[in-house]
PDB file of N, CA and C in Angstrom:
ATOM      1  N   UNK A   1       0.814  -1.175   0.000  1.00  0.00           N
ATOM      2  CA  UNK A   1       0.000   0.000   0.000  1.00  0.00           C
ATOM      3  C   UNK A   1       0.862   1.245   0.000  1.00  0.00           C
ATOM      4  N   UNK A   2       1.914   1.047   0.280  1.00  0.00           N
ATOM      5  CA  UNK A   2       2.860   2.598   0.411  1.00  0.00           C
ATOM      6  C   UNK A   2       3.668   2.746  -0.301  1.00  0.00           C
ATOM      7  N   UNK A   3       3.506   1.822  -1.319  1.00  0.00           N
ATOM      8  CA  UNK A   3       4.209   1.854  -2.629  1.00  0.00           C
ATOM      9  C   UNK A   3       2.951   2.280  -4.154  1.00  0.00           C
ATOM     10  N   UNK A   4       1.867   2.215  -3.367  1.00  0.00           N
ATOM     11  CA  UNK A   4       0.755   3.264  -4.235  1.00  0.00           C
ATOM     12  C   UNK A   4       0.576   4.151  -3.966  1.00  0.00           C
ATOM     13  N   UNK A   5       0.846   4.628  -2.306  1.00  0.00           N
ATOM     14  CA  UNK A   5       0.654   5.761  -1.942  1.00  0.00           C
ATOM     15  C   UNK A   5       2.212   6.895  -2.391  1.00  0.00           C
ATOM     16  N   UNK A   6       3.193   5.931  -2.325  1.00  0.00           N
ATOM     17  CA  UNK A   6       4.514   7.154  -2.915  1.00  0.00           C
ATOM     18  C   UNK A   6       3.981   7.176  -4.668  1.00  0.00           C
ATOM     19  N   UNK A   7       3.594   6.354  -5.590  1.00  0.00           N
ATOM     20  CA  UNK A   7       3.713   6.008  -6.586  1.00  0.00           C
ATOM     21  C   UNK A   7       2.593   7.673  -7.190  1.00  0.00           C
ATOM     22  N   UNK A   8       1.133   8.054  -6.390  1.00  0.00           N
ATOM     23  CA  UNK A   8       0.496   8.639  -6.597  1.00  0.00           C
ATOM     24  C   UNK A   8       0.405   9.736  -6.158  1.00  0.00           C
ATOM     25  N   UNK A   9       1.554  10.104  -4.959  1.00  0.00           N
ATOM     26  CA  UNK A   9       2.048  11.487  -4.717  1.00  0.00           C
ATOM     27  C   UNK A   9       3.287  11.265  -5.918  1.00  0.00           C
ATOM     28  N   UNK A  10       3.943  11.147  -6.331  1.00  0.00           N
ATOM     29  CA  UNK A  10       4.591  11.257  -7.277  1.00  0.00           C
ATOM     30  C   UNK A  10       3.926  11.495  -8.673  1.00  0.00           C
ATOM     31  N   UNK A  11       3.497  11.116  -8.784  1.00  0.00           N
ATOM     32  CA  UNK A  11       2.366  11.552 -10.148  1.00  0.00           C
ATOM     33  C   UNK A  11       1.687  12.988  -9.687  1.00  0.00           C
ATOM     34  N   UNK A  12       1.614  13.265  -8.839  1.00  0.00           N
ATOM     35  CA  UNK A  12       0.663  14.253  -8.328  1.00  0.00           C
ATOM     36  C   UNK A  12       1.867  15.388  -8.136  1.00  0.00           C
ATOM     37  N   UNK A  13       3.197  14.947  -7.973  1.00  0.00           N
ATOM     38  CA  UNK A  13       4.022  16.070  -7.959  1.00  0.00           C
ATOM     39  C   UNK A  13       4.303  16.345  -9.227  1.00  0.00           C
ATOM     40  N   UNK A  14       4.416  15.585 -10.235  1.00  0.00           N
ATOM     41  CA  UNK A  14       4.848  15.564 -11.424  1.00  0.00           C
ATOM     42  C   UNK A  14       3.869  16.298 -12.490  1.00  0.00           C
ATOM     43  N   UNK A  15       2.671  15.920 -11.937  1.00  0.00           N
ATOM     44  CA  UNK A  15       1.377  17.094 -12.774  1.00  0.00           C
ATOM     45  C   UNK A  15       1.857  18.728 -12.773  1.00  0.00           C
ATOM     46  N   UNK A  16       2.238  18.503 -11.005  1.00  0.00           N
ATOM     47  CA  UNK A  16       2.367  19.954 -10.273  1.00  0.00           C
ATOM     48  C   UNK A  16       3.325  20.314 -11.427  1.00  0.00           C
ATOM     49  N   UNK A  17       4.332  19.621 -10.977  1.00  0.00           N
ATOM     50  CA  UNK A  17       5.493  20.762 -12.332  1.00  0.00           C
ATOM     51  C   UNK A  17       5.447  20.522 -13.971  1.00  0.00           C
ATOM     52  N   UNK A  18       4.731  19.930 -14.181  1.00  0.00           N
ATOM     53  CA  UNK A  18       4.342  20.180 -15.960  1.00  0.00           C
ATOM     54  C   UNK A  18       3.428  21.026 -15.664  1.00  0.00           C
ATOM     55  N   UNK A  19       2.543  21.552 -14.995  1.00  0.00           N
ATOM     56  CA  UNK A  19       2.025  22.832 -15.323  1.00  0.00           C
ATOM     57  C   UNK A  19       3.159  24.409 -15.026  1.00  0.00           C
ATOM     58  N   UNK A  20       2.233  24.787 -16.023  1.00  0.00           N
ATOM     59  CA  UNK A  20       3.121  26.330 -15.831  1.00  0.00           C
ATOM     60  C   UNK A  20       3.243  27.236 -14.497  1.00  0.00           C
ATOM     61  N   UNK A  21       2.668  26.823 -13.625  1.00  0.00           N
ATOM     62  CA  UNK A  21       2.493  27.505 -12.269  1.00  0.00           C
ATOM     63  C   UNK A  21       4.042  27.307 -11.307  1.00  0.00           C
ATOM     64  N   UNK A  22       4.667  26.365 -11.958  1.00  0.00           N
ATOM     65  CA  UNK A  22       6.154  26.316 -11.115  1.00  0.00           C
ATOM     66  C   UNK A  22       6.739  27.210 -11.163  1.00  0.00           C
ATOM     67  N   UNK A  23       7.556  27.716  -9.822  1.00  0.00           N
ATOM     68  CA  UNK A  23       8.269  28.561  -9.184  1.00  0.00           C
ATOM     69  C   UNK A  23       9.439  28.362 -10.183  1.00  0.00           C
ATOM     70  N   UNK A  24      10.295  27.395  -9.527  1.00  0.00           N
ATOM     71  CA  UNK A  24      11.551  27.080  -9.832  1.00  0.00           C
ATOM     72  C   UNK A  24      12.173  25.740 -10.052  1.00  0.00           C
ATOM     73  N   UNK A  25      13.034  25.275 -10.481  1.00  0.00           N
ATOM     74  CA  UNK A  25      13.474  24.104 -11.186  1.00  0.00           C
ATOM     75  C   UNK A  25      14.169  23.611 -10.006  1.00  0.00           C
ATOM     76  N   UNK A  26      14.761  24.688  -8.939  1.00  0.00           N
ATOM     77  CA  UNK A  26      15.190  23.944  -7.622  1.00  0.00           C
ATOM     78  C   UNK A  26      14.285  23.481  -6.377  1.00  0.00           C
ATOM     79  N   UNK A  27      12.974  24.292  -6.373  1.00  0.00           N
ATOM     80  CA  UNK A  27      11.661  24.098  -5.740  1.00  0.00           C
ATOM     81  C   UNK A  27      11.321  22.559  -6.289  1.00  0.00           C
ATOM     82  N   UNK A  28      11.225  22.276  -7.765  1.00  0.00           N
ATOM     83  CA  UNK A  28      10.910  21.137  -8.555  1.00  0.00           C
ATOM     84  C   UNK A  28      11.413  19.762  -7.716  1.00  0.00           C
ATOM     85  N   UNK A  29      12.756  20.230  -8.108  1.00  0.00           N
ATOM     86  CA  UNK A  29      13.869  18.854  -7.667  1.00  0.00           C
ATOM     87  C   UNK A  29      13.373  18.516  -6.810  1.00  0.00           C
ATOM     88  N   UNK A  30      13.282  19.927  -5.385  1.00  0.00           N
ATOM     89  CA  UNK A  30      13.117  19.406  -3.856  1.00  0.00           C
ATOM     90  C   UNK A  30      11.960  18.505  -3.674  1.00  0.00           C
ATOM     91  N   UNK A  31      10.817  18.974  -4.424  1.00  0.00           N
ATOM     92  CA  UNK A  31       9.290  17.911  -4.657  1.00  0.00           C
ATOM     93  C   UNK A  31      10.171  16.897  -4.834  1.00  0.00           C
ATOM     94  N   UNK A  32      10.676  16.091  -6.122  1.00  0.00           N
ATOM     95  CA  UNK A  32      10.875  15.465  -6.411  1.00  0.00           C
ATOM     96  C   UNK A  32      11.866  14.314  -5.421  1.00  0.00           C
ATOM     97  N   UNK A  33      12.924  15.037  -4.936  1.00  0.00           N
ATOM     98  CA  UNK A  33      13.565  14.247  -3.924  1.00  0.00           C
ATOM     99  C   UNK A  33      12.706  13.770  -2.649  1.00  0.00           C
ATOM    100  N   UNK A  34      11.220  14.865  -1.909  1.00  0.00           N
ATOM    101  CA  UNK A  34      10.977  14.534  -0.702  1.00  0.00           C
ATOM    102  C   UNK A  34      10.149  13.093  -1.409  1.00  0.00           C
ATOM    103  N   UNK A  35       9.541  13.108  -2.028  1.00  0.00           N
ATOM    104  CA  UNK A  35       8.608  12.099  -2.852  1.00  0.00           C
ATOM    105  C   UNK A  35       9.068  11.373  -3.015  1.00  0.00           C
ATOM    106  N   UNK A  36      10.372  11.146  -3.192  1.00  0.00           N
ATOM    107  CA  UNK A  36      11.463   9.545  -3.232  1.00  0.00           C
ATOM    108  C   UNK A  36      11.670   9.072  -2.606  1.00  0.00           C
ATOM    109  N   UNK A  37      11.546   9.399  -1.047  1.00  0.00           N
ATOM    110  CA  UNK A  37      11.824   9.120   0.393  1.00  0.00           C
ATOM    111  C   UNK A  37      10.814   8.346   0.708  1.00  0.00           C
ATOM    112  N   UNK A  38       9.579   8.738   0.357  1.00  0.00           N
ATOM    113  CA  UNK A  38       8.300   8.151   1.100  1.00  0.00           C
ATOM    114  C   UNK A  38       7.837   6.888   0.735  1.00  0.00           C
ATOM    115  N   UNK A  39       7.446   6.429   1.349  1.00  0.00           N
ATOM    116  CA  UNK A  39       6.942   4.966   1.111  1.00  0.00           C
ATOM    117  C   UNK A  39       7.949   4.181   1.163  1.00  0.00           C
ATOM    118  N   UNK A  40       8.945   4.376   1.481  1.00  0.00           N
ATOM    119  CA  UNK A  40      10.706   3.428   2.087  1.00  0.00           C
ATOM    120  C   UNK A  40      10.370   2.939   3.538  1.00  0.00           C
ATOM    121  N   UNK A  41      11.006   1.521   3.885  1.00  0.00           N
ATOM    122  CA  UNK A  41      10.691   1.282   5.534  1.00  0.00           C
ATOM    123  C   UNK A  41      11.292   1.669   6.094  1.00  0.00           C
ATOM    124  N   UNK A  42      11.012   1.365   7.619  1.00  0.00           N
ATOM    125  CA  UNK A  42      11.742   2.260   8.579  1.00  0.00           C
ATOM    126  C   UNK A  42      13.089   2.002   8.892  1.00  0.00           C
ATOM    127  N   UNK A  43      14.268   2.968   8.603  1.00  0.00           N
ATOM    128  CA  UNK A  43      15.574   2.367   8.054  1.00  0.00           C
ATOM    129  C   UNK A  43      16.004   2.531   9.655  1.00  0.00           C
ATOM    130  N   UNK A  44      15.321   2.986  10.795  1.00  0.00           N
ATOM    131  CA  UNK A  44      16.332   3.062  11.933  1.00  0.00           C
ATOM    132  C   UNK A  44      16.148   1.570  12.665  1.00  0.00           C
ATOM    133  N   UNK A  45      17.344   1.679  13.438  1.00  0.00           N
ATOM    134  CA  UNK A  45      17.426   0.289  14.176  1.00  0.00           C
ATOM    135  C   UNK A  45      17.989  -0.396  13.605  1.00  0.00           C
ATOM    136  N   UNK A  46      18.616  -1.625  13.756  1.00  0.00           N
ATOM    137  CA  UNK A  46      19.186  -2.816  13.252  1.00  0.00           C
ATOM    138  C   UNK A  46      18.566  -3.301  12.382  1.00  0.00           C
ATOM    139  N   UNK A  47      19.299  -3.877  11.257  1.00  0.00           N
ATOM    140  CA  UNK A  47      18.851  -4.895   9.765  1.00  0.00           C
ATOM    141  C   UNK A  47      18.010  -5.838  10.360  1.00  0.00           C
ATOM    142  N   UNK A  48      16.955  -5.499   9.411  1.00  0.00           N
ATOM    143  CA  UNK A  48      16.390  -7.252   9.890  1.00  0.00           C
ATOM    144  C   UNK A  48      16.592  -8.430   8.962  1.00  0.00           C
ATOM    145  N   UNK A  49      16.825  -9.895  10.039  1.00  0.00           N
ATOM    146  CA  UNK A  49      17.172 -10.970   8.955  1.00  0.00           C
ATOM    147  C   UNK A  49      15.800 -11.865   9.009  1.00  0.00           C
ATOM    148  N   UNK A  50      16.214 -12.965   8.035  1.00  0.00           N
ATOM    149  CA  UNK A  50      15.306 -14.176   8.431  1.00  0.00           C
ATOM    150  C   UNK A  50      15.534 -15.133   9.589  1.00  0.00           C
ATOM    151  N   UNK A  51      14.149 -15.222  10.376  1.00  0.00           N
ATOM    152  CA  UNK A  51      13.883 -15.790  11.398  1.00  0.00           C
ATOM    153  C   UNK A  51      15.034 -17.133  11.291  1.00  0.00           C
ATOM    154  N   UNK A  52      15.439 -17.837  10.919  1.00  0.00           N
ATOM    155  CA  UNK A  52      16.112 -19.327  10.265  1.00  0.00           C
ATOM    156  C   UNK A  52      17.718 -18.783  10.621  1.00  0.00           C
ATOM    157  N   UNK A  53      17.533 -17.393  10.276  1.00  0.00           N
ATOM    158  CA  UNK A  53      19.195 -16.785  10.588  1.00  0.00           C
ATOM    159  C   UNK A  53      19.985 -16.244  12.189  1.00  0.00           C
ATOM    160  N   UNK A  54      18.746 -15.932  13.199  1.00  0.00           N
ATOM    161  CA  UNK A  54      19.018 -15.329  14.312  1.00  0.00           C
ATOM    162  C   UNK A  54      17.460 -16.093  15.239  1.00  0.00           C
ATOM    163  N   UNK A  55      17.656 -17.550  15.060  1.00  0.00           N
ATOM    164  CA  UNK A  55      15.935 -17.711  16.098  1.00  0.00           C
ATOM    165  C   UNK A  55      16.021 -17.283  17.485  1.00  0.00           C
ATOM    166  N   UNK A  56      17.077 -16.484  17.810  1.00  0.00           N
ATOM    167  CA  UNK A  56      16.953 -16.878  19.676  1.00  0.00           C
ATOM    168  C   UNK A  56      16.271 -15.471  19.463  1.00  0.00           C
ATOM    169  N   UNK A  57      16.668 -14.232  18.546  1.00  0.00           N
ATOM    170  CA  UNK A  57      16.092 -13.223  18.796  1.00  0.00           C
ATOM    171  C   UNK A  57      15.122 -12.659  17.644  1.00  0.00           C
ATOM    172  N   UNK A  58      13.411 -12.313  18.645  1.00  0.00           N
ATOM    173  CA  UNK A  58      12.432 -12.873  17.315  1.00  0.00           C
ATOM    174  C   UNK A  58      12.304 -11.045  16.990  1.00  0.00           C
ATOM    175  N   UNK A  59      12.604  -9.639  17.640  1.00  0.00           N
ATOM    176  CA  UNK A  59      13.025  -8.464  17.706  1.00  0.00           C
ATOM    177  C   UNK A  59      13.759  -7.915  16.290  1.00  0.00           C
ATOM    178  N   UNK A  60      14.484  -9.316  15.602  1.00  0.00           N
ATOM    179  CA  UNK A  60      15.767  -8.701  14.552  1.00  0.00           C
ATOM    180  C   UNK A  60      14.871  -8.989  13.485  1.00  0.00           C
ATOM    181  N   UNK A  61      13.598 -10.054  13.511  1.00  0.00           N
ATOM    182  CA  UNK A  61      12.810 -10.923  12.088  1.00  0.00           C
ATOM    183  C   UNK A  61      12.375 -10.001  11.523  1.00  0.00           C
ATOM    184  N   UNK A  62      12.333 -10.479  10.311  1.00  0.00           N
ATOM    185  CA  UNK A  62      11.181  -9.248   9.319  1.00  0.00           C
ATOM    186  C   UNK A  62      10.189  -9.573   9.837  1.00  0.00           C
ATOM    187  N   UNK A  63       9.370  -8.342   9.487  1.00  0.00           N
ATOM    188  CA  UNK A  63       7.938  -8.449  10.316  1.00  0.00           C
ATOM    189  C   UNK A  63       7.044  -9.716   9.410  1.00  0.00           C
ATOM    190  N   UNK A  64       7.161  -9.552   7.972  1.00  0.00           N
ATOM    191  CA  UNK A  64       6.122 -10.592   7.946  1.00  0.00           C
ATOM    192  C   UNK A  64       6.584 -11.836   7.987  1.00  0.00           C
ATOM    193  N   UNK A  65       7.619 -12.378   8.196  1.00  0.00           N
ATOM    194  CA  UNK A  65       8.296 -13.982   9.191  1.00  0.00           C
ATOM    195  C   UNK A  65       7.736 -14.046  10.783  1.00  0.00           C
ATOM    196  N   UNK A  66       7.522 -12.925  11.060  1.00  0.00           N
ATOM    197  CA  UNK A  66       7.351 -12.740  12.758  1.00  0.00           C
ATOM    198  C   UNK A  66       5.932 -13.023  12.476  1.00  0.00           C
ATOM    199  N   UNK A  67       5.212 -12.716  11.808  1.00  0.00           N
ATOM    200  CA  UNK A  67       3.759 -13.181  11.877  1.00  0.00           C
ATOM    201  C   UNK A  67       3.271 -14.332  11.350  1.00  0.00           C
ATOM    202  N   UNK A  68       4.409 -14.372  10.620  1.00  0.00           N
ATOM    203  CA  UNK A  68       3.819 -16.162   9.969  1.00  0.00           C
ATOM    204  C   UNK A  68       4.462 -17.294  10.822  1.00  0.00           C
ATOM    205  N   UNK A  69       5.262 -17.086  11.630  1.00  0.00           N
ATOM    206  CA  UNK A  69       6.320 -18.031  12.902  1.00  0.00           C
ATOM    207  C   UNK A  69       5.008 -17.478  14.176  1.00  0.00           C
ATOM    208  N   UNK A  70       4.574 -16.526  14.651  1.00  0.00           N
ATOM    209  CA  UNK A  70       3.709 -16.714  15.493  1.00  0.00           C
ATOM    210  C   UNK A  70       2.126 -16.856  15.452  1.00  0.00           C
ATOM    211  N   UNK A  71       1.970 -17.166  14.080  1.00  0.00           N
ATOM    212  CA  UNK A  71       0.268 -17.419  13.842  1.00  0.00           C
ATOM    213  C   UNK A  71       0.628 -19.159  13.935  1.00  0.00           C
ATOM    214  N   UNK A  72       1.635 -19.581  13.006  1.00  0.00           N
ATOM    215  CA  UNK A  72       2.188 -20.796  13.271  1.00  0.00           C
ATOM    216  C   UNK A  72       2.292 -21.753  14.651  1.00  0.00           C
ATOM    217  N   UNK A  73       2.808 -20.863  15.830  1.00  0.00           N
ATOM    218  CA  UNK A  73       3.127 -21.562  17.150  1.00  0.00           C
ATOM    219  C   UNK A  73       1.633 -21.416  17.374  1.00  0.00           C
ATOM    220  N   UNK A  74       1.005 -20.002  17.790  1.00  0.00           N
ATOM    221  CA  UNK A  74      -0.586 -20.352  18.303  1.00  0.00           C
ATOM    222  C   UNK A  74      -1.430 -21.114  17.684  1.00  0.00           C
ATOM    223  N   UNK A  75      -1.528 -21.436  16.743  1.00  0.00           N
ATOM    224  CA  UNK A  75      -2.301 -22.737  15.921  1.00  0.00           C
ATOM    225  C   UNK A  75      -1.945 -24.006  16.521  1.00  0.00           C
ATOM    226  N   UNK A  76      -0.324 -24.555  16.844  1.00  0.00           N
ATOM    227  CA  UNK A  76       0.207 -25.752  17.529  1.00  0.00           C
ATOM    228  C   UNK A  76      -0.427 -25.767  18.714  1.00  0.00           C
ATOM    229  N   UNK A  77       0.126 -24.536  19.639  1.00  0.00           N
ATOM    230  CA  UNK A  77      -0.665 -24.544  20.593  1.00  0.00           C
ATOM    231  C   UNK A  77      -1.810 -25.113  20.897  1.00  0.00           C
ATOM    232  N   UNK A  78      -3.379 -24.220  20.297  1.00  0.00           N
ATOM    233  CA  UNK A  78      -4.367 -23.978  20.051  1.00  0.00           C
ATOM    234  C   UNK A  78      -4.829 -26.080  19.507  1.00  0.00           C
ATOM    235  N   UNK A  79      -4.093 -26.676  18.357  1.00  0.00           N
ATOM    236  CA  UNK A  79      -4.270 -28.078  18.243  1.00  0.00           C
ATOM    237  C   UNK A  79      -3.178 -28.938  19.088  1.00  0.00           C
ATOM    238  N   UNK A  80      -2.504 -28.144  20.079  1.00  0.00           N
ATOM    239  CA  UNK A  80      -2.138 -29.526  20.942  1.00  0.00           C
ATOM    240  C   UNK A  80      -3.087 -29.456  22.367  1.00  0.00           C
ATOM    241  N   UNK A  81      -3.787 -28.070  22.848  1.00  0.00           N
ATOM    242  CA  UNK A  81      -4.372 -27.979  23.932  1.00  0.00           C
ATOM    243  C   UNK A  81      -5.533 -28.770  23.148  1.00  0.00           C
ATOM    244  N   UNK A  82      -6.178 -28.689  21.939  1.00  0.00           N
ATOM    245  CA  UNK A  82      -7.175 -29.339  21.686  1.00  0.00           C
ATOM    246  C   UNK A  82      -7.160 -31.427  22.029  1.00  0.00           C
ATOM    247  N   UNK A  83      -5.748 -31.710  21.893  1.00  0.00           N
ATOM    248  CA  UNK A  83      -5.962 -32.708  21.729  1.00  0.00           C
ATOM    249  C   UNK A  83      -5.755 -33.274  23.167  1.00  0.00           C
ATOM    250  N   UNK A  84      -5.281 -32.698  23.844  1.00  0.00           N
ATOM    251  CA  UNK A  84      -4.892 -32.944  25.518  1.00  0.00           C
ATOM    252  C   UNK A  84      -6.324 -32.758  26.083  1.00  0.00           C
ATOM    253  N   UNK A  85      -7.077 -31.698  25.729  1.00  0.00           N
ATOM    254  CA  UNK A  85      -8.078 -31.861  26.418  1.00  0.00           C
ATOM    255  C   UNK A  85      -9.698 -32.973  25.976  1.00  0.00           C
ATOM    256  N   UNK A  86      -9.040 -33.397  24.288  1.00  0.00           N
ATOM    257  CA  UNK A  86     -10.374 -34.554  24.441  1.00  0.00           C
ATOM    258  C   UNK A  86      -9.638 -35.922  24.598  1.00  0.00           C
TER     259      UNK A  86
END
C-alpha cells in the first residue's frame, strides 16, 4: 500500500510541475527528492534478517516472518491444547 501511496504522490508532484504555475526548477527537484523518500521502511534500528538466521532473537525478524512463525506456534498450541483436552 505505500508503494501506491509514494507512486500517486509522485504523479501528483509531477502534474504539479508540468504545469506552468512552477516557481523554480530547484523548488521542482526538492518535490521530487521529498517524494522519493516516502513509502521506504523504517531504516532506523538494526537490519532485519530471516527468522532461520538469528531464532533466539524474534526483535531482529522481518515483520512478515514474525507473523507467519507466530500465527504458526498459536495454531500448535491452540491443536495440541485441543488434543490434551479430548
Amino acid at each position: 500500500m505505500a508503494v501506491w501511496i509514494a507512486a500517486a504522490s509522485q504523479a501528483a508532484n509531477l502534474s504539479r510541475l508540468s504545469s506552468p504555475k512552477t516557481a523554480s526548477t530547484a523548488q521542482a527537484a526538492s518535490l521530487i527528492h521529498w517524494c522519493g523518500l516516502a513509502g521506504r521502511g523504517d531504516h532506523h534500528g538494526p537490519p532485519k534478517v530471516n527468522f532461520w538466521q538469528d531464532q533466539i532473537h524474534p526483535s531482529r525478524w522481518k515483520e512478515e516472518q514474525f507473523v507467519i512463525v507466530s500465527i504458526t506456534g498459536w495454531g500448535l498450541l491452540f491443536l495440541w491444547r485441543l488434543q490434551v483436552l479430548h
